[in-house]
C-alpha atoms as a PDB file:
ATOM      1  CA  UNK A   1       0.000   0.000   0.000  1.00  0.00           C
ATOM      2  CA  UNK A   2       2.932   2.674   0.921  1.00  0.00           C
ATOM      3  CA  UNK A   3       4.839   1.481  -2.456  1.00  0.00           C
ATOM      4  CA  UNK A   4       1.482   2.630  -4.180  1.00  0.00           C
ATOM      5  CA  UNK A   5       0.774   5.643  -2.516  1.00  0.00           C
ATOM      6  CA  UNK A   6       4.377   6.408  -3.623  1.00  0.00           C
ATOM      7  CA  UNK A   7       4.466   5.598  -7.104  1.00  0.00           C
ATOM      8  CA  UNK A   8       1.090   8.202  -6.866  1.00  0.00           C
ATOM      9  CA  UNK A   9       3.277  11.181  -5.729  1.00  0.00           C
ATOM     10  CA  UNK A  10       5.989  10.309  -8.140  1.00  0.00           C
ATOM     11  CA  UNK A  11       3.927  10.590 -10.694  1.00  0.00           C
ATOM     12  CA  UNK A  12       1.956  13.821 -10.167  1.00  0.00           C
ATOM     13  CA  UNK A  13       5.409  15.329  -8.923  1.00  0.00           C
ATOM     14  CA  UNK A  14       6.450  13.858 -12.630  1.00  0.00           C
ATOM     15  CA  UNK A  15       3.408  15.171 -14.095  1.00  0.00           C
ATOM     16  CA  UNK A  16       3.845  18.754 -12.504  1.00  0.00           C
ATOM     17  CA  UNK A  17       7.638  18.983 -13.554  1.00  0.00           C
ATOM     18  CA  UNK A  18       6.782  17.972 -17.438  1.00  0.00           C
ATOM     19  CA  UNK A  19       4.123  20.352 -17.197  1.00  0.00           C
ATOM     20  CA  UNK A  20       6.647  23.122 -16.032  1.00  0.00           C
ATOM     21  CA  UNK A  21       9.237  21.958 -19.112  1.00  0.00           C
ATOM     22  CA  UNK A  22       6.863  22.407 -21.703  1.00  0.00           C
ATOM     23  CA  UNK A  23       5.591  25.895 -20.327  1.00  0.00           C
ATOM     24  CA  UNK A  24       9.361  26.588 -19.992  1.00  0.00           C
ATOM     25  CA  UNK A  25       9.491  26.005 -23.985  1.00  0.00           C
ATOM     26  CA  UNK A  26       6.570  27.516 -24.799  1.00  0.00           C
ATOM     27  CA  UNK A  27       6.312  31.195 -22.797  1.00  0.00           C
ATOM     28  CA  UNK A  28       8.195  34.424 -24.241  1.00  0.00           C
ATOM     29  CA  UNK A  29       8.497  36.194 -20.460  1.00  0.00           C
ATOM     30  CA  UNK A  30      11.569  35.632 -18.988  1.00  0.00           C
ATOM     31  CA  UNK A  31       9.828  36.082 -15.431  1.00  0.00           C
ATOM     32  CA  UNK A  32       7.741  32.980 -15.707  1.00  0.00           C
ATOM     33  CA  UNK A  33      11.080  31.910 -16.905  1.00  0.00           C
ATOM     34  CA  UNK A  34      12.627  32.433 -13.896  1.00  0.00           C
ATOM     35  CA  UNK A  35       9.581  31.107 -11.688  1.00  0.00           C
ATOM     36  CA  UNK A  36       9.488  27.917 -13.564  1.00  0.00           C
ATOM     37  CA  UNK A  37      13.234  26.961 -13.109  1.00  0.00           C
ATOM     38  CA  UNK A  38      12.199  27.021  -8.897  1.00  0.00           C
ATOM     39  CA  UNK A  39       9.760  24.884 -10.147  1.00  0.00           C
ATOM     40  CA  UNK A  40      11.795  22.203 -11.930  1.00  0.00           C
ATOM     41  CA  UNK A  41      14.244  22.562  -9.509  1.00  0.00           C
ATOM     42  CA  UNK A  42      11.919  21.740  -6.085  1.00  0.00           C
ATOM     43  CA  UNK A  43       9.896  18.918  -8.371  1.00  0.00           C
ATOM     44  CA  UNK A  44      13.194  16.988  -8.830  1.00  0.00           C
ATOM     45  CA  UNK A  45      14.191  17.489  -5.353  1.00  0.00           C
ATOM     46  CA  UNK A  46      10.877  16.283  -4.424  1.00  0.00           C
ATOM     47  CA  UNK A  47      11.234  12.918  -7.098  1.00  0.00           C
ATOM     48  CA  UNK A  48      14.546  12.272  -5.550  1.00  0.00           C
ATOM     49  CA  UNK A  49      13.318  12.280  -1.663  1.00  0.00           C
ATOM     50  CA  UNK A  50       9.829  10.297  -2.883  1.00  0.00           C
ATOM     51  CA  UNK A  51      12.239   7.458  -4.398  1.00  0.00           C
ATOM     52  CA  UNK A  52      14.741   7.667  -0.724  1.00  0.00           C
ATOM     53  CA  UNK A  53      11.589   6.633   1.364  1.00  0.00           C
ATOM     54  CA  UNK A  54      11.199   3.025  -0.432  1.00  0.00           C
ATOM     55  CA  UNK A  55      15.367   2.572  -1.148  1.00  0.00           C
ATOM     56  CA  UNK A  56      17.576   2.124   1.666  1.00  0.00           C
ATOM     57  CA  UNK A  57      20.354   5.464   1.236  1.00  0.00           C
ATOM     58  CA  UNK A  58      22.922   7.189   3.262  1.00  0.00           C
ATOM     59  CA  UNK A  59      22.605  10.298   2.020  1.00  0.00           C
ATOM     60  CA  UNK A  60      18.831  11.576   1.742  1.00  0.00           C
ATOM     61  CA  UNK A  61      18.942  13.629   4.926  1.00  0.00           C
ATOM     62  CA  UNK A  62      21.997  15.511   4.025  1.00  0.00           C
ATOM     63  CA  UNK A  63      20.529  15.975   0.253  1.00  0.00           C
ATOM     64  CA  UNK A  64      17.346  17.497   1.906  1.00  0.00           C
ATOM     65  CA  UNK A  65      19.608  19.714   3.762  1.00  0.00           C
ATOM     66  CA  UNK A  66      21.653  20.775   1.096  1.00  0.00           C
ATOM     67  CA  UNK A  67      18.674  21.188  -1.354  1.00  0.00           C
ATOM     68  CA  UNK A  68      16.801  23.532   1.123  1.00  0.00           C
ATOM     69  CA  UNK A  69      19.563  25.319   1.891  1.00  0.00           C
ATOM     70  CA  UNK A  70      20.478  25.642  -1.848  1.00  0.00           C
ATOM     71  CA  UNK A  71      17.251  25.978  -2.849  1.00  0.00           C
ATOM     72  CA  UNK A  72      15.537  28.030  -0.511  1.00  0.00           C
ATOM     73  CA  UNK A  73      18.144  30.617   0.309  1.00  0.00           C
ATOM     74  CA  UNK A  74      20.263  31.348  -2.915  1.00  0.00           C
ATOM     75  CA  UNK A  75      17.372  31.229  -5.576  1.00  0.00           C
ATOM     76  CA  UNK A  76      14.578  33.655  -3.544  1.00  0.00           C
ATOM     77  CA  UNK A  77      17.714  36.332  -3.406  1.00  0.00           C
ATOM     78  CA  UNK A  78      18.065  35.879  -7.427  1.00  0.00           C
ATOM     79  CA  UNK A  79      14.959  35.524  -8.415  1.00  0.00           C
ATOM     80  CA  UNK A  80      14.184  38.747  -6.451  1.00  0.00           C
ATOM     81  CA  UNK A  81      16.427  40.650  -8.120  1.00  0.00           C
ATOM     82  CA  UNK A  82      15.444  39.142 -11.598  1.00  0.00           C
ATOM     83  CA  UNK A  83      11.881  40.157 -11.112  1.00  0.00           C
ATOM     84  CA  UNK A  84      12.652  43.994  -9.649  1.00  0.00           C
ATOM     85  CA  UNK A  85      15.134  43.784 -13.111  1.00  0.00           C
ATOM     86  CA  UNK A  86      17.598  44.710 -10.395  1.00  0.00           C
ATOM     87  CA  UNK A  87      16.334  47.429  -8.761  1.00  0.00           C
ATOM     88  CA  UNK A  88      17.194  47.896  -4.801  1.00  0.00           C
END
């Protein structure tokens, strides 16, 4: 029942970061741009921890450390200054 209920997150997770890709492709404004990357970013992050809960590694805490430190820090300081087109 758990493997199930996993392979059901993986694939809406999947579903959400293909849909993000293709809007990637398709969209002319560099801010959605921008927004979207986050996006494809977190929805990887988010496949890789999924897949950690069923498979035995040594690793997954320190990779959600490092990915919300990475990813929540860094990126919202960027992506501020790419959507005030670098006003202070």
């Amino acid at each position: 029942m758990f493997q199930a209920i996993l392979w059901g997150a993986g694939i809406v997770i999947l579903a959400c970061l293909l849909g993000g890709i293709a809007l990637i492709l398709r969209t002319r404004d560099v801010l959605t741009r921008v927004v979207l990357s986050d996006l494809a970013f977190y929805s990887m992050i988010a496949l890789y921890l999924v897949w950690s809960l069923d498979n035995q590694t040594s690793i997954a805490y320190e990779i959600a450390l490092l990915a919300a430190l990475v990813g929540g820090v860094l990126p919202t300081l960027s992506m501020s200054r790419m959507v005030s087109r670098g006003r202070r």
